[in-house]
Protein backbone atom coordinates (compact mmCIF):
# COMPACT_ATOMS: atom_id res chain seq x y z
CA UNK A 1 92.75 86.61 59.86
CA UNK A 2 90.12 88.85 61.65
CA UNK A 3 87.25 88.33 63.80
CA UNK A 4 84.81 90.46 65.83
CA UNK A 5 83.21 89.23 68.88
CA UNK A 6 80.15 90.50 70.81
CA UNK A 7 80.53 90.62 74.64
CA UNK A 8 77.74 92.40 76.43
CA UNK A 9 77.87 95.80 75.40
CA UNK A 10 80.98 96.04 73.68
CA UNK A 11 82.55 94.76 70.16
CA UNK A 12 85.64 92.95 70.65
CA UNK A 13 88.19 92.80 67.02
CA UNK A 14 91.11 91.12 66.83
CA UNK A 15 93.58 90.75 63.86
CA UNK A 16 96.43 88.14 63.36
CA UNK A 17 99.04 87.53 60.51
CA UNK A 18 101.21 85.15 60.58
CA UNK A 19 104.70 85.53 61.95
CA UNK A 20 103.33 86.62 65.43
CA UNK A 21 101.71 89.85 64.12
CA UNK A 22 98.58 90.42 66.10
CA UNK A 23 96.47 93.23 67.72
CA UNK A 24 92.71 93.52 69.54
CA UNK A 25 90.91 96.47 70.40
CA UNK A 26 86.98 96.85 71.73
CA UNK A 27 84.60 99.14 70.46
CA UNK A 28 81.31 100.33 71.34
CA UNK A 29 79.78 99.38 67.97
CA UNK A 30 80.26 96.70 65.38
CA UNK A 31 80.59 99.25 62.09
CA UNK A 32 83.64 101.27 64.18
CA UNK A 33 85.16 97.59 64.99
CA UNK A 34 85.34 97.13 61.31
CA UNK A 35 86.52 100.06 60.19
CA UNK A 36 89.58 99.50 62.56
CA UNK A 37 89.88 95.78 61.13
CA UNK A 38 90.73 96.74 57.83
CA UNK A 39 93.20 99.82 58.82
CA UNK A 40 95.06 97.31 61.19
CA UNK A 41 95.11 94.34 59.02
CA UNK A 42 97.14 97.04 56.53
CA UNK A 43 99.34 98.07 58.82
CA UNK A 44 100.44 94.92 60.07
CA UNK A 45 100.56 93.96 56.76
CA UNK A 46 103.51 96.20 56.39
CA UNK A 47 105.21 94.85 59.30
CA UNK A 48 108.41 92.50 59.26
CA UNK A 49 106.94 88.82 59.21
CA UNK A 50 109.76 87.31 61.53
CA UNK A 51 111.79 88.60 64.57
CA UNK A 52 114.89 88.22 62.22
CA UNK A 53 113.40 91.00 59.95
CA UNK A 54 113.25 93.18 62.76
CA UNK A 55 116.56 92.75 64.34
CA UNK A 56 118.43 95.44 64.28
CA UNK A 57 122.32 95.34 64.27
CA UNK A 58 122.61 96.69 67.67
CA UNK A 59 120.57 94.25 68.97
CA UNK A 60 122.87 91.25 67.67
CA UNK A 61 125.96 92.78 69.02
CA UNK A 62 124.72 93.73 72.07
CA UNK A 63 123.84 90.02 72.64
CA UNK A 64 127.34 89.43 71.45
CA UNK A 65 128.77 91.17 74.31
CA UNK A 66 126.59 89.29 76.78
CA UNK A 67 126.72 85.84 75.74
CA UNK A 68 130.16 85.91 73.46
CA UNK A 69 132.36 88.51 74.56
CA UNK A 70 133.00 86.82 78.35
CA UNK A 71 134.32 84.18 77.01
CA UNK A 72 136.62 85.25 74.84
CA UNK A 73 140.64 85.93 75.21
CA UNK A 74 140.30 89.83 74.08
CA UNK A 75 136.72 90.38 75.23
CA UNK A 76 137.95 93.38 76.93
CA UNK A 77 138.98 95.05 73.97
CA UNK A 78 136.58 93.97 71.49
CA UNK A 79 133.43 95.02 74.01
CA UNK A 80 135.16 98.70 73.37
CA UNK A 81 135.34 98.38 69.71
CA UNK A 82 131.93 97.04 69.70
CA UNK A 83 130.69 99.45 72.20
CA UNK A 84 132.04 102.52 69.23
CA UNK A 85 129.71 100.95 66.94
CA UNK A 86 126.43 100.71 68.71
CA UNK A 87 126.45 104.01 69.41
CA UNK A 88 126.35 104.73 65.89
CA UNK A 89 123.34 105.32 63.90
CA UNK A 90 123.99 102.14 62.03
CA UNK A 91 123.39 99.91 64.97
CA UNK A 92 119.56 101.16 64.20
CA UNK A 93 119.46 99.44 61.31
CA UNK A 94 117.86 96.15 60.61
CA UNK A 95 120.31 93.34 60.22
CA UNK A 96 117.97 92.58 57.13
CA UNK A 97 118.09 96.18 55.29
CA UNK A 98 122.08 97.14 56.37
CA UNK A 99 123.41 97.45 52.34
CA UNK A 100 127.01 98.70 50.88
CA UNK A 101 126.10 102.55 51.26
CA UNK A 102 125.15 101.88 54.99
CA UNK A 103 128.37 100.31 55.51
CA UNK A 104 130.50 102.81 53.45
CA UNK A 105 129.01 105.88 55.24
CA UNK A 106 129.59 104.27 58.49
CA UNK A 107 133.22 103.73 56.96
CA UNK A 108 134.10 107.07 55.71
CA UNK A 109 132.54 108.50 59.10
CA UNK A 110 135.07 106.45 61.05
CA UNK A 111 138.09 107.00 58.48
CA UNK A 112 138.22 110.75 59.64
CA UNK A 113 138.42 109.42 63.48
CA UNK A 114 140.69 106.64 63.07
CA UNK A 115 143.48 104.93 60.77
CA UNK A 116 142.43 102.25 58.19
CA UNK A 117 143.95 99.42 60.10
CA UNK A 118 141.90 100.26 63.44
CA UNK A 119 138.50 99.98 60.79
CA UNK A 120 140.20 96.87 59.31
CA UNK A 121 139.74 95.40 63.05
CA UNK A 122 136.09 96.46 63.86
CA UNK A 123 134.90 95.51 60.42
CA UNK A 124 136.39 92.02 60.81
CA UNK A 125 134.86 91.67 64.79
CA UNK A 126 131.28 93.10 63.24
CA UNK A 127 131.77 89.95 60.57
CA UNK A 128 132.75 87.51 63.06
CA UNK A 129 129.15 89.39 65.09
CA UNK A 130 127.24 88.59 62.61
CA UNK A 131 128.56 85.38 61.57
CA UNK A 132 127.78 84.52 64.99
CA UNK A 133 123.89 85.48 64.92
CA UNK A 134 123.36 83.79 61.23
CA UNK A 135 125.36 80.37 62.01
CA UNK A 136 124.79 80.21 65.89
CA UNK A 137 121.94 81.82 66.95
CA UNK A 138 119.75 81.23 63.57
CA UNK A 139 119.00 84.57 62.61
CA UNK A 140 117.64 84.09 58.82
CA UNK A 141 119.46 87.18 57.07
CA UNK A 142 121.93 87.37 54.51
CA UNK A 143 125.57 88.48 55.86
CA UNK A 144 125.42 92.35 54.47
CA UNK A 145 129.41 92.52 55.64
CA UNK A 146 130.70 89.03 53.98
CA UNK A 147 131.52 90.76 50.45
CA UNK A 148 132.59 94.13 52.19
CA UNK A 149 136.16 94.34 52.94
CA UNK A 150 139.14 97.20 53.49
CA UNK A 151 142.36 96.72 52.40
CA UNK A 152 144.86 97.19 54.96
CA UNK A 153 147.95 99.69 55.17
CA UNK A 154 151.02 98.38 54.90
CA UNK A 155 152.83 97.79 58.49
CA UNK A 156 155.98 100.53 58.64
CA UNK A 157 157.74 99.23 61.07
């Protein structure tokens, strides 16, 4: 939805979509206002419509750390696992667009740092992360690393 306003001298437009996509801009005449209408409505047309859409993973785990990780028996050593993956380039990605080649890059990338077993530990904390943000804190995506899993090595003790 769009409207332009007159006030005084000056052309007030604003634009709204739903899910909380909105912008407003004043112009000096009402043909410029326009123009800008119809470029913004498009581009906010191509924005996420919810705050879920535009979550990105880092986001949920560093809420993790604040709110979850405190409380929790091995918080210490989980907020340093945790802390290895946000500073990743996959903790830019949206919760809602992470997909198996995200998650296999991110595990081939790690694979040449550390042992499988170490990656079969953050991948299971970055499920129980996300877990978290889908069943607790209402996030509406779908779990990208619930059919994901590494097998683990063998203990040779």
């Amino acid at each position: 939805m769009s409207s332009i306003r007159k006030g005084g001298e000056t052309y007030q437009a604003q634009v709204r979509l739903s899910g909380g996509r909105a912008s407003s801009a004043t112009f000096k005449t009402r043909a410029e206002a326009q123009v800008w209408v119809r470029e913004q409505a498009f581009i906010l047309a191509q924005l996420p419509k919810n705050r879920d859409e535009r979550t990105t993973l880092g986001d949920v785990i560093e809420r993790f750390l604040s709110d979850v990780i405190p409380h929790r028996q091995s918080g210490d050593i989980e907020a340093l696992r945790l802390g290895v993956v946000c500073r990743h380039p996959i903790a830019l990605i949206k919760l809602a667009e992470i997909n198996s080649s995200d998650l296999c890059r991110y595990r081939d990338q790690r694979l040449r740092q550390v042992k499988r077993n170490t990656l079969v530990r953050e991948f299971g904390l970055l499920r129980t992360v996300d877990s978290t943000a889908i069943d607790e804190w209402r996030i509406r995506v779908d779990n990208p690393l619930k059919s994901f899993h590494i097998k683990r090595e063998p203990d040779q003790r």
